[in-house]
C-alpha atoms as a PDB file:
ATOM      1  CA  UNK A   1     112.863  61.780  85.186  1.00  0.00           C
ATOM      2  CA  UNK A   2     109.950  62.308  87.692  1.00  0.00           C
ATOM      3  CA  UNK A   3     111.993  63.690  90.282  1.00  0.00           C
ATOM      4  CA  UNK A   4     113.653  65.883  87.781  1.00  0.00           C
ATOM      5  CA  UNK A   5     110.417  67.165  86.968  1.00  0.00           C
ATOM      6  CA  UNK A   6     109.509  67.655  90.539  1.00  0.00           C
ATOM      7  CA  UNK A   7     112.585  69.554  90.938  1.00  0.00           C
ATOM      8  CA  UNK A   8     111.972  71.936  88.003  1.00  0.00           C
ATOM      9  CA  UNK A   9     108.152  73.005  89.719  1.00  0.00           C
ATOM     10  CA  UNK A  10     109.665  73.385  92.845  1.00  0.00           C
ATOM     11  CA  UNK A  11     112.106  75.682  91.341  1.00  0.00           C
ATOM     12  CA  UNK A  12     109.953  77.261  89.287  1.00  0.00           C
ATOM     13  CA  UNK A  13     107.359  78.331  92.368  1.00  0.00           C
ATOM     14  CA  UNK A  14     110.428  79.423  94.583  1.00  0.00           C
ATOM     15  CA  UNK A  15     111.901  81.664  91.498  1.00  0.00           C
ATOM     16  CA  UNK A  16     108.188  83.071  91.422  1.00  0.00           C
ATOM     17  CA  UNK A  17     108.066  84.438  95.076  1.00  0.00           C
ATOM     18  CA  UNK A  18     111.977  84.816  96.146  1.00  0.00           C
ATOM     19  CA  UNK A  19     112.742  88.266  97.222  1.00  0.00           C
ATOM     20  CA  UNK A  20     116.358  87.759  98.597  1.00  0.00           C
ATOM     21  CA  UNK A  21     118.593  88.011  96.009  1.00  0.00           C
ATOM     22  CA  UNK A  22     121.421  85.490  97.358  1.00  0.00           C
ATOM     23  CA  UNK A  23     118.990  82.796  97.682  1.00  0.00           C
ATOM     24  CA  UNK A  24     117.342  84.324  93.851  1.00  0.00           C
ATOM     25  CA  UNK A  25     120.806  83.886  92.574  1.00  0.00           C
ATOM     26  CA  UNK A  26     121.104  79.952  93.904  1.00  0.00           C
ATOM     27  CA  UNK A  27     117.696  78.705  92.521  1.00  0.00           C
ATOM     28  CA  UNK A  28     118.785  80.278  89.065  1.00  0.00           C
ATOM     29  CA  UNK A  29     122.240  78.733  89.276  1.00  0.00           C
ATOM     30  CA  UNK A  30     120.288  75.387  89.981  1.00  0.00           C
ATOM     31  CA  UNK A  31     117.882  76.184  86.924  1.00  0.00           C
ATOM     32  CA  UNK A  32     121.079  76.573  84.819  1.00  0.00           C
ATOM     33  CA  UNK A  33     122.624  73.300  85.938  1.00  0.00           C
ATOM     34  CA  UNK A  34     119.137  71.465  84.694  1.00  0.00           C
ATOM     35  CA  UNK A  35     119.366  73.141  81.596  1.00  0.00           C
ATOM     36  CA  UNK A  36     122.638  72.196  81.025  1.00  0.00           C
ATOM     37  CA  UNK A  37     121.801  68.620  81.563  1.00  0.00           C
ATOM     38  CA  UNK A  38     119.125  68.753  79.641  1.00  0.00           C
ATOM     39  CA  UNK A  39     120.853  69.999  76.540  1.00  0.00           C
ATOM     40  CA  UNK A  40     123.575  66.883  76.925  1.00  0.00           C
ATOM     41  CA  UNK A  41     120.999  64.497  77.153  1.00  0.00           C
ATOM     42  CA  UNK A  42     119.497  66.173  73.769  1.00  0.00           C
ATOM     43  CA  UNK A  43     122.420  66.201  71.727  1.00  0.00           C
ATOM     44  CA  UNK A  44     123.349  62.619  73.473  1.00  0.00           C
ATOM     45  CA  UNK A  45     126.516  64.190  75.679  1.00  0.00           C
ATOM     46  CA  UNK A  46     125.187  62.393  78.677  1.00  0.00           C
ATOM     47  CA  UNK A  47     128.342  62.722  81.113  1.00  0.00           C
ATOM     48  CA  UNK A  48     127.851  60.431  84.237  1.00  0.00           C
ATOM     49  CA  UNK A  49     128.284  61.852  87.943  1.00  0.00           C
ATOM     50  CA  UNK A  50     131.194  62.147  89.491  1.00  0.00           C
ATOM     51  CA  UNK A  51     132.456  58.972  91.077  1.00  0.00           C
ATOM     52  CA  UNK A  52     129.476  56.990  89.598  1.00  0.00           C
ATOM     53  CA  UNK A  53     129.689  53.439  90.066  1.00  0.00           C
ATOM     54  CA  UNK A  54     127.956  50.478  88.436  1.00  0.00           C
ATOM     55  CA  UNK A  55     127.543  46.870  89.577  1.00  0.00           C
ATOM     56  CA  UNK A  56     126.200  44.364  86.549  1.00  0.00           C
ATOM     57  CA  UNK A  57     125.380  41.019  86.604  1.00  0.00           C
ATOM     58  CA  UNK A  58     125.697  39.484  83.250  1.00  0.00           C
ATOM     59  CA  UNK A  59     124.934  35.911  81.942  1.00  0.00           C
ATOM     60  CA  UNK A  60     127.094  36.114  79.372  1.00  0.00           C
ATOM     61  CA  UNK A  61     130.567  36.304  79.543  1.00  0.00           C
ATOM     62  CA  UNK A  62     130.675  38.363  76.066  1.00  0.00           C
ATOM     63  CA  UNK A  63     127.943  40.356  77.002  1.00  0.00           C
ATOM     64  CA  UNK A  64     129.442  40.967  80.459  1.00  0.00           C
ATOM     65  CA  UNK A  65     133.038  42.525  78.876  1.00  0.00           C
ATOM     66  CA  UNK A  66     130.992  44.383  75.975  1.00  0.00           C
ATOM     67  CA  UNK A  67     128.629  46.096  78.665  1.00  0.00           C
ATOM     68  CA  UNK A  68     131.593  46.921  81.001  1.00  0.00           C
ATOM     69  CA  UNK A  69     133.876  48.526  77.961  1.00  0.00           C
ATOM     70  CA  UNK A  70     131.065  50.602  77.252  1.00  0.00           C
ATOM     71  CA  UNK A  71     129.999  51.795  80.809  1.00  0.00           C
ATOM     72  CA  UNK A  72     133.979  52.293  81.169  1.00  0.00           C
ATOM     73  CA  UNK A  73     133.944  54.434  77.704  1.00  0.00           C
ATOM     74  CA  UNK A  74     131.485  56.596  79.073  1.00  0.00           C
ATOM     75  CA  UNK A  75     133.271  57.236  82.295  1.00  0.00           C
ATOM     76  CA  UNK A  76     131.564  55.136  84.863  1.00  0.00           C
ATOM     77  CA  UNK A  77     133.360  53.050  86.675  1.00  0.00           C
ATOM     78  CA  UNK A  78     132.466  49.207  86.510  1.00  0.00           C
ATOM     79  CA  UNK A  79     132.110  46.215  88.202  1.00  0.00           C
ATOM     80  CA  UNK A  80     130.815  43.164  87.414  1.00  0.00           C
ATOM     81  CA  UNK A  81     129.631  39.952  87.957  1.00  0.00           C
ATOM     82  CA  UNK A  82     129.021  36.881  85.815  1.00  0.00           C
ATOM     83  CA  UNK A  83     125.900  35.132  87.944  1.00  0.00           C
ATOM     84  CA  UNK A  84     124.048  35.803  90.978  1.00  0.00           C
ATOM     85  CA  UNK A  85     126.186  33.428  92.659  1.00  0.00           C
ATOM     86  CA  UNK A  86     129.356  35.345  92.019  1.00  0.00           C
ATOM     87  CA  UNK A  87     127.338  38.725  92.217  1.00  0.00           C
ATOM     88  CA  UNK A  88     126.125  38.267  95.498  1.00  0.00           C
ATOM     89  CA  UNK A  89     130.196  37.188  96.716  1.00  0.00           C
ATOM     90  CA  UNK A  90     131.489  40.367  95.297  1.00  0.00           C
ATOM     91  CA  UNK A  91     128.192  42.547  97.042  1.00  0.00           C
ATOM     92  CA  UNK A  92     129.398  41.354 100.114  1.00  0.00           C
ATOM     93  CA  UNK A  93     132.336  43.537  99.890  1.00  0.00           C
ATOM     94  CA  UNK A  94     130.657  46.654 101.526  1.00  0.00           C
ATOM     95  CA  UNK A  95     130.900  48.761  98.561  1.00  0.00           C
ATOM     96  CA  UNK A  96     128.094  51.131  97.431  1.00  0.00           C
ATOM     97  CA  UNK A  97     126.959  51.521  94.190  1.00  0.00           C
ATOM     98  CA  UNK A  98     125.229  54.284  91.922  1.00  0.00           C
ATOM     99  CA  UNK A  99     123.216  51.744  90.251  1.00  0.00           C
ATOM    100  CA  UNK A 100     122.374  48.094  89.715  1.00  0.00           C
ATOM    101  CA  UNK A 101     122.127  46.365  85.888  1.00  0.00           C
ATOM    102  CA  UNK A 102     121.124  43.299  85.779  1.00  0.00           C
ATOM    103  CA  UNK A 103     121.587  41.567  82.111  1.00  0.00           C
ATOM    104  CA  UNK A 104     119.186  39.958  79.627  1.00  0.00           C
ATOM    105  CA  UNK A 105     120.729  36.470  78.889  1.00  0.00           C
ATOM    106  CA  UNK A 106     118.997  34.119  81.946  1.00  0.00           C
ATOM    107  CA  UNK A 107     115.265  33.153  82.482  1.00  0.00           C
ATOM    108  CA  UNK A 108     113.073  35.418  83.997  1.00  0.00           C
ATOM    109  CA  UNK A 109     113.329  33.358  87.463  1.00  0.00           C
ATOM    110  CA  UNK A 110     116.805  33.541  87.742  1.00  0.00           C
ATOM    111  CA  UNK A 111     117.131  37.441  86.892  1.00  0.00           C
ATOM    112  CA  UNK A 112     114.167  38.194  89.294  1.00  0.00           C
ATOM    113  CA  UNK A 113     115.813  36.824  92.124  1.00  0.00           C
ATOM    114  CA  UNK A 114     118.703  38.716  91.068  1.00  0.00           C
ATOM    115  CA  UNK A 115     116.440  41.926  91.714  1.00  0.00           C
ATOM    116  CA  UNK A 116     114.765  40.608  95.039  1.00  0.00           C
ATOM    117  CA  UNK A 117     117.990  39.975  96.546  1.00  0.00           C
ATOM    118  CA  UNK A 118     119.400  43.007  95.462  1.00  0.00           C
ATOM    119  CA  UNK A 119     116.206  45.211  96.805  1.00  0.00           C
ATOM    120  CA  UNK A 120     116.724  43.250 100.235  1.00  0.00           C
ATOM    121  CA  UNK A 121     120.019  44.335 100.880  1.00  0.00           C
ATOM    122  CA  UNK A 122     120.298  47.462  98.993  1.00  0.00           C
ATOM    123  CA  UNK A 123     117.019  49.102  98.904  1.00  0.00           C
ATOM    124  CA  UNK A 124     118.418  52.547  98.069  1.00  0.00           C
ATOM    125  CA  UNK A 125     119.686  51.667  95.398  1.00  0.00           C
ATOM    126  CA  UNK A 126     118.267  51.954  91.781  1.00  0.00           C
ATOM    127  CA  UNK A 127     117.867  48.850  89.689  1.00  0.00           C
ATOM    128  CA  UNK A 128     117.882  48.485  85.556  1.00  0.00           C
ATOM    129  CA  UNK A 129     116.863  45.641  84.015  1.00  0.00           C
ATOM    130  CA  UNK A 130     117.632  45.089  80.467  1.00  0.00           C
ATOM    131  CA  UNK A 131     115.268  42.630  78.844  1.00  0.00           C
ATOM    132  CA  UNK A 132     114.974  40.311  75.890  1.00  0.00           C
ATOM    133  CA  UNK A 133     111.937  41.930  73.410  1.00  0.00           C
ATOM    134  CA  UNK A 134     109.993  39.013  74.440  1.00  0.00           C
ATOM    135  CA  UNK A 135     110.159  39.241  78.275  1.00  0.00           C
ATOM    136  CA  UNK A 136     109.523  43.498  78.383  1.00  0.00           C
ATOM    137  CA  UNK A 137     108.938  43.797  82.670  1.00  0.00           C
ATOM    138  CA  UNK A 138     111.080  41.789  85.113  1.00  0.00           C
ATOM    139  CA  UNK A 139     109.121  42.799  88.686  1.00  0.00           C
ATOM    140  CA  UNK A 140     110.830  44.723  91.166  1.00  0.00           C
ATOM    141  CA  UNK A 141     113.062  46.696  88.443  1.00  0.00           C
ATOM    142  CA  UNK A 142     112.969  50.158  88.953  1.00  0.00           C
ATOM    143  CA  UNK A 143     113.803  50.640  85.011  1.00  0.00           C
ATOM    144  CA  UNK A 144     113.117  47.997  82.732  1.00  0.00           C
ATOM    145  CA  UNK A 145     114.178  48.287  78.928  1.00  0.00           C
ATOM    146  CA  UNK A 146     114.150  46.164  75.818  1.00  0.00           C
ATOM    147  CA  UNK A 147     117.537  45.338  74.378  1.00  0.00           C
ATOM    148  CA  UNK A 148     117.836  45.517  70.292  1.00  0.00           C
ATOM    149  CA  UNK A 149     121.648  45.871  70.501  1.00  0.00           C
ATOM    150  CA  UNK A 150     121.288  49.972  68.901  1.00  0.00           C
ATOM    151  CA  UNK A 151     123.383  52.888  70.017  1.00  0.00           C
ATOM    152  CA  UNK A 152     121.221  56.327  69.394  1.00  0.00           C
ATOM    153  CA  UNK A 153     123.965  59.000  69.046  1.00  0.00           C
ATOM    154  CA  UNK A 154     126.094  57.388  71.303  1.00  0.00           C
ATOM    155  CA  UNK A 155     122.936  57.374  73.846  1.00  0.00           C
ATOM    156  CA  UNK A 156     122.654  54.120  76.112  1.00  0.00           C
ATOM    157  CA  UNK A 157     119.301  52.761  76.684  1.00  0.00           C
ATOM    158  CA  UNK A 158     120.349  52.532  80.374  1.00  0.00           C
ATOM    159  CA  UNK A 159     121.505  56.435  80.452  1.00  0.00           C
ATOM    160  CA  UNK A 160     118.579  57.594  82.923  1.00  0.00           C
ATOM    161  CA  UNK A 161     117.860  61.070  84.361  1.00  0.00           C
END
């Protein structure tokens, strides 16, 4: 969101002073594509990018099939792991990945070196962690968010821009 709203004052300052009208033309094209987003994230018509790929680790192996049917449903495309163990056997395939989730269904310990290991060997990478309402922050997330099991609109808690 910050960087979207770094974007859109950078934009907005260029638009202000461009006098070539090629380059006038390509910063409102890019002010259209914003808006665009923003509307689908309004009515809850979040699309992901193209090619977008997910890694999860889940605890659960219920929560782990539910997550990835949904991610799938929306169009991303999904892999996952049920443990550190096995996620850090499947990271070692060379793949890259869009995003990191890691699930809410293991103590805090065992999910935050989840996140350490992950930042260690893929420290471009964004990281969501989805928490139980009585653990809220699990350090070293880059997105942390409360799980109460509740679709808005078809809107995902994890469905950041």
């Amino acid at each position: 969101m910050k960087d979207r709203q770094q974007e859109w004052q950078q934009l907005y300052k260029q638009v202000m002073v461009e006098k070539d009208p090629e380059k006038l033309r390509l910063l409102i094209r890019r002010i259209n594509e914003l808006l665009e987003e923003k509307e689908l994230r309004l009515l809850g018509e979040i699309k992901p990018p193209k090619g977008a790929q997910v890694f999860q680790i889940a605890y659960d192996e219920g929560l782990l099939m539910t997550r990835a049917e949904l991610l799938k449903g929306l169009g991303y495309e999904v892999t996952s792991a049920l443990s550190n163990d096995d996620a850090k056997r499947l990271l070692k395939n060379g793949r890259t990945y869009s995003i990191f989730i890691v699930g809410h269904a293991a103590g805090k310990s065992v999910r935050e070196e989840m996140v350490t290991w992950l930042k260690t060997n893929f420290p471009h990478t964004k990281i969501i962690a989805l928490n139980p309402h009585f653990d809220s922050k699990l350090k070293g997330a880059d997105y942390n968010f409360i799980l109460n099991g509740v679709l808005k609109n078809g809107w995902l808690p994890w469905q950041v821009r």
